[in-house]
Protein backbone atom coordinates (compact mmCIF):
# COMPACT_ATOMS: atom_id res chain seq x y z
CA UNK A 1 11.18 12.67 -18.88
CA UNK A 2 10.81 15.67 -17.46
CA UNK A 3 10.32 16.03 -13.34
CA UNK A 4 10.51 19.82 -12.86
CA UNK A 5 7.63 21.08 -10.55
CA UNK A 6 7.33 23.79 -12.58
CA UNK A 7 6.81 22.59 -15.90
CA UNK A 8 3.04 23.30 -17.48
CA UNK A 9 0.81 21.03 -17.51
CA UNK A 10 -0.46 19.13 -20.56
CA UNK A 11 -3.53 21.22 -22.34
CA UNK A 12 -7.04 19.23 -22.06
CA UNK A 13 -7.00 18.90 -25.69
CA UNK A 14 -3.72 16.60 -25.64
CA UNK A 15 -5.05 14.28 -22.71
CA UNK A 16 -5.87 10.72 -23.66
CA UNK A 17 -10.12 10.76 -23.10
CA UNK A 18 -11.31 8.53 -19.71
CA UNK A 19 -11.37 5.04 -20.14
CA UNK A 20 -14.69 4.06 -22.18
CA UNK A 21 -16.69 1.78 -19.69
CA UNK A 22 -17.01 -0.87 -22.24
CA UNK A 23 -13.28 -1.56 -22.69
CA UNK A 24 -10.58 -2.82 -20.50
CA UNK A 25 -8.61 0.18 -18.35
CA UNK A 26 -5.56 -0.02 -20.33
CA UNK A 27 -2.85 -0.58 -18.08
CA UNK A 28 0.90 -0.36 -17.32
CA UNK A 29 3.09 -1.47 -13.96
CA UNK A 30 6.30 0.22 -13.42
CA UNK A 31 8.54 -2.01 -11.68
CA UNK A 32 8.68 -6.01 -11.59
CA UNK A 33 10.20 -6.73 -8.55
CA UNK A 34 7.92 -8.47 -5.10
CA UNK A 35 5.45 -5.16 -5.61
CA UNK A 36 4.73 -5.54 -9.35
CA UNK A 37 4.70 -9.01 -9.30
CA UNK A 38 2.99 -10.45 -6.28
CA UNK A 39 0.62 -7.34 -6.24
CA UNK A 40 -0.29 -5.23 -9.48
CA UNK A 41 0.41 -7.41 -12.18
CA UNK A 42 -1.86 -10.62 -10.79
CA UNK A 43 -4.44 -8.52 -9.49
CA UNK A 44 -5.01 -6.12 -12.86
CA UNK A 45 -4.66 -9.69 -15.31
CA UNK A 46 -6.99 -11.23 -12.84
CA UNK A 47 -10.04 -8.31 -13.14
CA UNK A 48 -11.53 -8.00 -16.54
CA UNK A 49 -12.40 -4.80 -16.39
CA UNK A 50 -7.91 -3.90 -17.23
CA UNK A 51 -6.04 -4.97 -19.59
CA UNK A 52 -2.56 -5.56 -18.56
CA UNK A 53 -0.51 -3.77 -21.58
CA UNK A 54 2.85 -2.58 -20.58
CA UNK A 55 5.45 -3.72 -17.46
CA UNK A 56 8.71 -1.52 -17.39
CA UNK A 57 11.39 -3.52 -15.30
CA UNK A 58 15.32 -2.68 -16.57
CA UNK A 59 16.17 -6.51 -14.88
CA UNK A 60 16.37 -8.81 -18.03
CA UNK A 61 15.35 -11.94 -16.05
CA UNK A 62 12.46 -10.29 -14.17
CA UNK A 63 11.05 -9.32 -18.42
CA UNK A 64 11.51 -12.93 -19.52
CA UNK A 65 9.41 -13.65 -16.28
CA UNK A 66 6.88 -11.01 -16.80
CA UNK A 67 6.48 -12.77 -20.42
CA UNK A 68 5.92 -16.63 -19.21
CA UNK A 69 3.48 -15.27 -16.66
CA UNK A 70 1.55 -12.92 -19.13
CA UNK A 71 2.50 -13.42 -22.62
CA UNK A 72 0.73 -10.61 -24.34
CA UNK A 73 2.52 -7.71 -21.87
CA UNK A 74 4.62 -5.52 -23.49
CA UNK A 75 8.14 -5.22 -21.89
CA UNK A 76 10.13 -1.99 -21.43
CA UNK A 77 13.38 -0.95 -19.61
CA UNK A 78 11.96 1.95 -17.96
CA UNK A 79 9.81 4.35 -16.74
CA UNK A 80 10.96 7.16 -19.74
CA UNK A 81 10.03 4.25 -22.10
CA UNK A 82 6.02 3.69 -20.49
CA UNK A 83 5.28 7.66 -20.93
CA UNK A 84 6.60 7.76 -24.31
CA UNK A 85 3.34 4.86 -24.23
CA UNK A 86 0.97 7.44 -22.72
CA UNK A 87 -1.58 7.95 -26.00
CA UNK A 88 -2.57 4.34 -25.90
CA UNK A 89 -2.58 3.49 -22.35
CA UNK A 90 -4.86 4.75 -19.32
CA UNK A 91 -3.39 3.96 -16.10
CA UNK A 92 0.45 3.17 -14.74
CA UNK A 93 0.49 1.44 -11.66
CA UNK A 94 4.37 2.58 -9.74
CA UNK A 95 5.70 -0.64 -7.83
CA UNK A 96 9.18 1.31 -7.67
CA UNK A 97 11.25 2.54 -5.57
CA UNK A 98 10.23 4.94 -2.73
CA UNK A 99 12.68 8.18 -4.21
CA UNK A 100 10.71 7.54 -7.53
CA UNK A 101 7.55 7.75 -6.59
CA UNK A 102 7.05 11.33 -7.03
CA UNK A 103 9.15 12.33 -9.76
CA UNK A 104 6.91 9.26 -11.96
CA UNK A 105 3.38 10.02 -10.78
CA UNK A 106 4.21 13.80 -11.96
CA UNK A 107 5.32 12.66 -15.06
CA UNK A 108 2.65 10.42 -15.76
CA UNK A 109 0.11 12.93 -14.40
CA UNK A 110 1.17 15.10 -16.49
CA UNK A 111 1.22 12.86 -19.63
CA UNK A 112 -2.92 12.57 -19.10
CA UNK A 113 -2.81 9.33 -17.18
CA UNK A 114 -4.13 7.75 -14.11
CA UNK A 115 -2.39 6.95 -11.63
CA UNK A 116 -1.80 4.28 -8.36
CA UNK A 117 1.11 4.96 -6.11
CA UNK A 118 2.68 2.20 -4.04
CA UNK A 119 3.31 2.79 -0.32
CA UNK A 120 4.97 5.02 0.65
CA UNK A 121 2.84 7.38 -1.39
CA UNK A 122 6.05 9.74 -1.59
CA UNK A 123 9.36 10.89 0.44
CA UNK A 124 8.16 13.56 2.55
CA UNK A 125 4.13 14.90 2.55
CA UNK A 126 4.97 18.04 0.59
CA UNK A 127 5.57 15.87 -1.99
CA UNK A 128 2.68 13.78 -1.43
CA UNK A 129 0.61 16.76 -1.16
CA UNK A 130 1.76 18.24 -4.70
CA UNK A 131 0.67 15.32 -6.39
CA UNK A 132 -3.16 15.54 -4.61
CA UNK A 133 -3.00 19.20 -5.97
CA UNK A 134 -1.37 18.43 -9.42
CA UNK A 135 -4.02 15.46 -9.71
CA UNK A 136 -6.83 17.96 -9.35
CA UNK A 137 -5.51 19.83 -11.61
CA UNK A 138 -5.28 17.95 -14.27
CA UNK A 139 -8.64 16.12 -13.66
CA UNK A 140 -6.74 12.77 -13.29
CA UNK A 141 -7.72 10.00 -11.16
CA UNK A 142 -4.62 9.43 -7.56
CA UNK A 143 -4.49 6.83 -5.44
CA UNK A 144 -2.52 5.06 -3.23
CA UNK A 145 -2.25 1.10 -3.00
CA UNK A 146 -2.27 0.60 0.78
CA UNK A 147 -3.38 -2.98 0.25
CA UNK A 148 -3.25 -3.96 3.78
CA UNK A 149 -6.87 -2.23 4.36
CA UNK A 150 -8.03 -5.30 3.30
CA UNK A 151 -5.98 -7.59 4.76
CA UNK A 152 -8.32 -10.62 6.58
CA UNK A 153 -7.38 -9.68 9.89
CA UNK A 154 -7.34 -5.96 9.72
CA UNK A 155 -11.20 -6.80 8.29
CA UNK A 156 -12.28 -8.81 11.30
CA UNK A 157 -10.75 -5.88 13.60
CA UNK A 158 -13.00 -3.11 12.03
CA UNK A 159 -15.74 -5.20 12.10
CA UNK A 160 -15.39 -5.81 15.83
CA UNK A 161 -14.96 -2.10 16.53
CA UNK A 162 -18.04 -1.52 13.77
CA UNK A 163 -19.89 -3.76 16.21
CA UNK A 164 -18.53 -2.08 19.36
CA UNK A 165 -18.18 -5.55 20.36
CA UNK A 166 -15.12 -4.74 22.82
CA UNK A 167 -16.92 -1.49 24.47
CA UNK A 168 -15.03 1.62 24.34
CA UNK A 169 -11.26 0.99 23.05
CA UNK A 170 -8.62 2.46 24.79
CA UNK A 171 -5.47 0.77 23.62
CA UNK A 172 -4.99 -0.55 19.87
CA UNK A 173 -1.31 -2.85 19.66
CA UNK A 174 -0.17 -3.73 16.07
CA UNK A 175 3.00 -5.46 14.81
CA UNK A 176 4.87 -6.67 11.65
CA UNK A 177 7.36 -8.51 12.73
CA UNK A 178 9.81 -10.80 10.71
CA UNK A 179 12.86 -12.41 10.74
CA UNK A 180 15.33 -11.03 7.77
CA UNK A 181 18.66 -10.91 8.57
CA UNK A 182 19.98 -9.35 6.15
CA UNK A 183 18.92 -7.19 3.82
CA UNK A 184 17.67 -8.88 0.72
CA UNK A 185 17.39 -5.66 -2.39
CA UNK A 186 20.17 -4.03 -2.98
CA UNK A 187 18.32 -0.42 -3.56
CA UNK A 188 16.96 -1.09 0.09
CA UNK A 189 20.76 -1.56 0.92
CA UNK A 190 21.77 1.69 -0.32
CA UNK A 191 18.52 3.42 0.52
CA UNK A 192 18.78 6.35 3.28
CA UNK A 193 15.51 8.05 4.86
CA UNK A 194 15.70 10.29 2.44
CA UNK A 195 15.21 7.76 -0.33
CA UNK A 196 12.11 6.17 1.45
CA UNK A 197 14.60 3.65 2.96
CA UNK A 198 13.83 1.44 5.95
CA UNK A 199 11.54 -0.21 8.12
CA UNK A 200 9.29 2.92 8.96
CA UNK A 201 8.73 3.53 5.57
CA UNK A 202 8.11 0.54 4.82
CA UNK A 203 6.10 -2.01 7.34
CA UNK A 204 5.45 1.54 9.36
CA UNK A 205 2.98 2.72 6.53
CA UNK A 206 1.26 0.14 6.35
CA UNK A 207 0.49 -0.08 9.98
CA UNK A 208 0.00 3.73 10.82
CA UNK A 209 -2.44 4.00 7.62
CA UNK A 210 -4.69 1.51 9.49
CA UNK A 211 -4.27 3.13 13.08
CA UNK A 212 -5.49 6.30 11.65
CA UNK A 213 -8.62 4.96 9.31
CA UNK A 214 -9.10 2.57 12.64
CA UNK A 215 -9.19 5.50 15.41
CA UNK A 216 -8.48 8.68 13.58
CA UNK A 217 -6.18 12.02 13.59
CA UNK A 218 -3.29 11.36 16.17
CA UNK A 219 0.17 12.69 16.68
CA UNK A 220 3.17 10.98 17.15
CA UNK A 221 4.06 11.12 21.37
CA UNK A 222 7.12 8.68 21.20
CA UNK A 223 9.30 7.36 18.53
CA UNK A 224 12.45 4.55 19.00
CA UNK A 225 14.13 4.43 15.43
CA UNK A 226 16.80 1.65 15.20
CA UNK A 227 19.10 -0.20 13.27
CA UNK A 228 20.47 -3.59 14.07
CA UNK A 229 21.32 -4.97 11.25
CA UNK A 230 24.83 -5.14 10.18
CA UNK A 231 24.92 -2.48 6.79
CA UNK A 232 21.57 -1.21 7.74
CA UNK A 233 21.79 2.72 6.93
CA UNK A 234 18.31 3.79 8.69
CA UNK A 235 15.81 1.79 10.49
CA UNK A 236 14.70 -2.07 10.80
CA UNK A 237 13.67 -1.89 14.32
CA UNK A 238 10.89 0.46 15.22
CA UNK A 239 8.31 1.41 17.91
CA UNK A 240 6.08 4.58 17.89
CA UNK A 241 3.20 5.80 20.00
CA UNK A 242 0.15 7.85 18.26
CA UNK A 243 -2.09 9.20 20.69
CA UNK A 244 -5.48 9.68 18.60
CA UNK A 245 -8.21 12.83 19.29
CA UNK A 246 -10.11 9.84 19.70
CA UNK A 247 -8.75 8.87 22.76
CA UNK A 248 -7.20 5.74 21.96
CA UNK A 249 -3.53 4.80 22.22
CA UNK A 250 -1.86 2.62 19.37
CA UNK A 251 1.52 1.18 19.98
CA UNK A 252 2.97 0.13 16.76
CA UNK A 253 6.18 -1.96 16.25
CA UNK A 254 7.93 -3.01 13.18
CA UNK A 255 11.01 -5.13 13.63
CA UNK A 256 13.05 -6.85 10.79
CA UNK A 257 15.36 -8.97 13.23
CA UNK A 258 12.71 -10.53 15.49
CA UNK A 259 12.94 -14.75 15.97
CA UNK A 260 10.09 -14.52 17.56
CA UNK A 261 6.40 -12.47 16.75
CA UNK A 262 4.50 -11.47 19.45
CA UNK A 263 0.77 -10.97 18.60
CA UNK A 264 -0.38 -9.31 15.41
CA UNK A 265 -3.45 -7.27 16.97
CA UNK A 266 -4.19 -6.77 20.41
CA UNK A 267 -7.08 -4.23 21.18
CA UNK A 268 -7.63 -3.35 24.09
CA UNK A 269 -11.53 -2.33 25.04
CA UNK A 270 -13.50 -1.54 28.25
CA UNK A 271 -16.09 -4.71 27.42
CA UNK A 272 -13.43 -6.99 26.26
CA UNK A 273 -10.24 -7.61 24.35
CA UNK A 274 -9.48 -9.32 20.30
CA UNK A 275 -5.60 -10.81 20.24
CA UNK A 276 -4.52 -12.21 17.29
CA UNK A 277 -1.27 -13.80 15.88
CA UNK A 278 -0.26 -14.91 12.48
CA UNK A 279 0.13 -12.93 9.14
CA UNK A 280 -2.45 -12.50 6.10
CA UNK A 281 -2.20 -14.79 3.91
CA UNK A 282 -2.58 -13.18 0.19
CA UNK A 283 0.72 -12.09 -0.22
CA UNK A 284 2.42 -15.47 0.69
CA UNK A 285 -0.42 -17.44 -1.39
CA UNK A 286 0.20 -15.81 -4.59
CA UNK A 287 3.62 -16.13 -4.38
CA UNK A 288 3.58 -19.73 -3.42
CA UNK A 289 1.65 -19.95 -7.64
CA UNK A 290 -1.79 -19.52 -6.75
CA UNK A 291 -4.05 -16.71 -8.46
CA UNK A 292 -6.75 -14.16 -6.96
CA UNK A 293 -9.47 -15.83 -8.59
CA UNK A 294 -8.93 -19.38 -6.65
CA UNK A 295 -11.45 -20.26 -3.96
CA UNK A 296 -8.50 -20.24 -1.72
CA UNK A 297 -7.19 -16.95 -2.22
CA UNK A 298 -7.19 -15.20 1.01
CA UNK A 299 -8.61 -17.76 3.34
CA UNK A 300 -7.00 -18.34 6.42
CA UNK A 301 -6.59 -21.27 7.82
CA UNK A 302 -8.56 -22.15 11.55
CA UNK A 303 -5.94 -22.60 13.33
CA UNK A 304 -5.00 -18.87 13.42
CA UNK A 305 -8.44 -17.43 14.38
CA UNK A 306 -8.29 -14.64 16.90
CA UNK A 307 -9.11 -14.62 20.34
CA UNK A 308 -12.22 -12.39 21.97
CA UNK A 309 -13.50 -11.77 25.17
CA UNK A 310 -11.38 -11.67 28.70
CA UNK A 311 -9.30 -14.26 29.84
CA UNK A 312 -11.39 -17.28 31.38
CA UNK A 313 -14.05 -16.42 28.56
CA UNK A 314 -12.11 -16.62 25.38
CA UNK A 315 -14.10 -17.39 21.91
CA UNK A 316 -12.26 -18.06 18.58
CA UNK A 317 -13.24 -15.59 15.87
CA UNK A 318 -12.68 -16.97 12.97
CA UNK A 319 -10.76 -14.45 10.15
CA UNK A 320 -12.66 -12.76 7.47
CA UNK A 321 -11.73 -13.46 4.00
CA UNK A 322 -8.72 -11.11 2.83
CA UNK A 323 -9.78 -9.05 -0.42
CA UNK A 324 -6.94 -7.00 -2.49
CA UNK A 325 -8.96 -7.27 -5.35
CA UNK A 326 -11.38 -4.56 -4.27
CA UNK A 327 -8.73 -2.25 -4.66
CA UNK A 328 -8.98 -2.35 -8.13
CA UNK A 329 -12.42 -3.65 -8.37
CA UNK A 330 -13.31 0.34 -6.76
CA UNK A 331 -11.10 2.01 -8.93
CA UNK A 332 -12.19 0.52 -12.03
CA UNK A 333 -15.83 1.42 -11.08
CA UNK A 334 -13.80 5.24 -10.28
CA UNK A 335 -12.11 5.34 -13.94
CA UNK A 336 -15.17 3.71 -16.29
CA UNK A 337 -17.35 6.60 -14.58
CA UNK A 338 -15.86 8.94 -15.59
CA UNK A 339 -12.74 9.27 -13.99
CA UNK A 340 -12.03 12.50 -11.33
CA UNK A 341 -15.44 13.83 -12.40
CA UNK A 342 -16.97 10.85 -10.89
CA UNK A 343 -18.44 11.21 -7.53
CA UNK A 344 -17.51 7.14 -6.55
CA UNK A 345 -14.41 7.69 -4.12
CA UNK A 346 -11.16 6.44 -5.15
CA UNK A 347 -9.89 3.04 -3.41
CA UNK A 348 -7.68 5.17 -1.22
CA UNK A 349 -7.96 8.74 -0.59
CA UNK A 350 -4.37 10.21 -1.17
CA UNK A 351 -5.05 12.70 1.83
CA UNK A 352 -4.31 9.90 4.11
CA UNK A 353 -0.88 8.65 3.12
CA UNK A 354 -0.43 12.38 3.61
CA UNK A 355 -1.19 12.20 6.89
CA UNK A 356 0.98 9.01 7.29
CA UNK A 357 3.95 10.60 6.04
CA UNK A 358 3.65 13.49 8.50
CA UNK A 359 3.26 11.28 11.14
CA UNK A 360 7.13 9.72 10.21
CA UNK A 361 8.09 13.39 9.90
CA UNK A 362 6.92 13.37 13.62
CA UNK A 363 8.76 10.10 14.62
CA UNK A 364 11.72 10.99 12.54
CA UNK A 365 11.47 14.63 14.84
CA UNK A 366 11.72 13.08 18.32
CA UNK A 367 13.71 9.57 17.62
């Protein structure tokens, strides 16, 4: 497999064709571990509109796994072993490690396929940014699976600022917090910042990819980069301020050693205030067995609604229903229209995972 940046690019004539909209987006996911598993693979078997062909995972429990849960997959060991695949397949879906990402969406741009990144979309934003370029290009479909744009409670916040319900916001506060002692993979062990490693690449994408579709451009104005853990090589305790051309101010904190969570939102606004606590519930759900077709499925329970208003006149909002599914409900209408020549937008514009990335280059710059 080759990864040099300057090797040519496959002719037109030796790309596979855009899926047909009348058959399934053929499909493969790189990587089997919580990404692949709890993420691509039940989302893609759970939409018609893919078939789920092909999951690369070199871990010989995680294939027999992969094969109770989806019996007609195809196993492989690796990533090599999925592009050698390319002729009959349409999209690969990269649930691997953050140093991979890069060198596998070239390759598999280059071998005529589609392609969905997981966060982080790369290592550094040149990277990111020769992918967006190599994409168009090639006349291949990018994106970027920042999932948690449709996370319930990130939904109810945009709604509230769609609504201007809470006047002009000054201050937007966003956490994910946990308590993990110790670190659980063993890549995320070894991992330096270079790699993609720690909590800022990590939890910190996630949360600065919302602050900036939320409120807009913004720089990075303070950074506190910290590791507590014992064997932690980079980060699991993190707080950055982005000051946005909007105006607003978001203070953002990830923490992997924290016993105890303070609120999930709080925003801030000069007609009011939303606080909420508690943690999405899709990602937990489908691990627990259930499946993104159930009634269920992203439902939160009552008891965690948000609060709105000012203190003295509180009202519960209730949480809107979380929808990861869309992700690849928009890209499958993007790839059955005709792929990059379509003009529906990708789930995720790649331009703003850019942005993300230069935002850690910022924090990275003054922590």
């Amino acid at each position: 497999m080759s990864t040099d940046s300057s090797s040519s690019p496959l002719s037109a004539a030796s790309r596979p064709e855009p899926a047909d909209a009348g058959q399934p987006i053929r499909t493969a996911v790189m990587g089997y571990g919580l990404s692949g598993s709890v993420f691509h693979a039940p989302l893609i078997a759970a939409n018609s509109r893919y078939s789920l062909d092909v999951i690369a995972t070199s871990d010989a429990g995680r294939q027999t796994a992969a094969l109770g849960r989806y019996p007609g997959v195809k196993t492989v060991a690796d990533g090599e072993a999925v592009l050698a695949l390319a002729a009959d397949l349409d999209l690969v879906v990269l649930g691997t490690p953050p140093a991979t990402h890069y060198p596998l969406a070239k390759a598999a741009l280059e071998a005529g396929l589609d392609v969905v990144v997981d966060k982080p979309f790369a290592v550094t934003s040149g990277q990111g940014q020769e992918l967006i370029e190599l994409a168009a290009r090639l006349g291949r479909v990018l994106t970027v699976f920042q999932n948690r744009r449709w996370d319930g409670d990130y939904l109810t916040v945009k709604e509230l600022l769609a609504e201007g319900s809470l006047g002009k916001v000054t201050r937007f506060e966003s956490r994910f917090e946990r308590w993990s002692p110790e670190v659980s993979k063993a890549w995320k062990a070894e991992a330096t910042a270079a790699d993609g490693g720690g909590v800022l690449f990590d939890l910190g994408t996630h949360l600065l990819d919302q602050a900036l579709v939320l409120f807009g451009p913004g720089e990075v104005v303070h950074a506190e980069l910290l590791a507590r853990r014992p064997g932690e090589r980079v980060d699991d305790d993190c707080f950055l301020a982005v000051r946005h051309e909007s105006g607003v101010l978001s203070h953002l904190w990830m923490n992997m050693l924290c016993a105890q969570q303070g609120p999930r939102y709080r925003v801030l606004g000069s007609e009011g205030a939303f606080t909420k606590h508690g943690v999405d519930p899709q990602e937990p759900y489908i691990v627990a067995g259930g499946g993104p077709l159930d009634e269920e499925y992203g439902v939160e329970a009552p008891e965690w609604a948000g609060k709105l208003g000012r203190d003295g006149h509180l009202d519960r909002l209730s949480t809107e229903r979380g929808a990861y599914p869309e992700f690849y409900r928009i890209l499958a209408d993007k790839i059955s229209d005709g792929g990059a020549s379509s003009p529906l937008p990708v789930p995720v514009d790649p331009a703003g995972p850019v942005d993300v990335l230069k935002l850690i280059e910022q924090a990275r710059a003054l922590a």
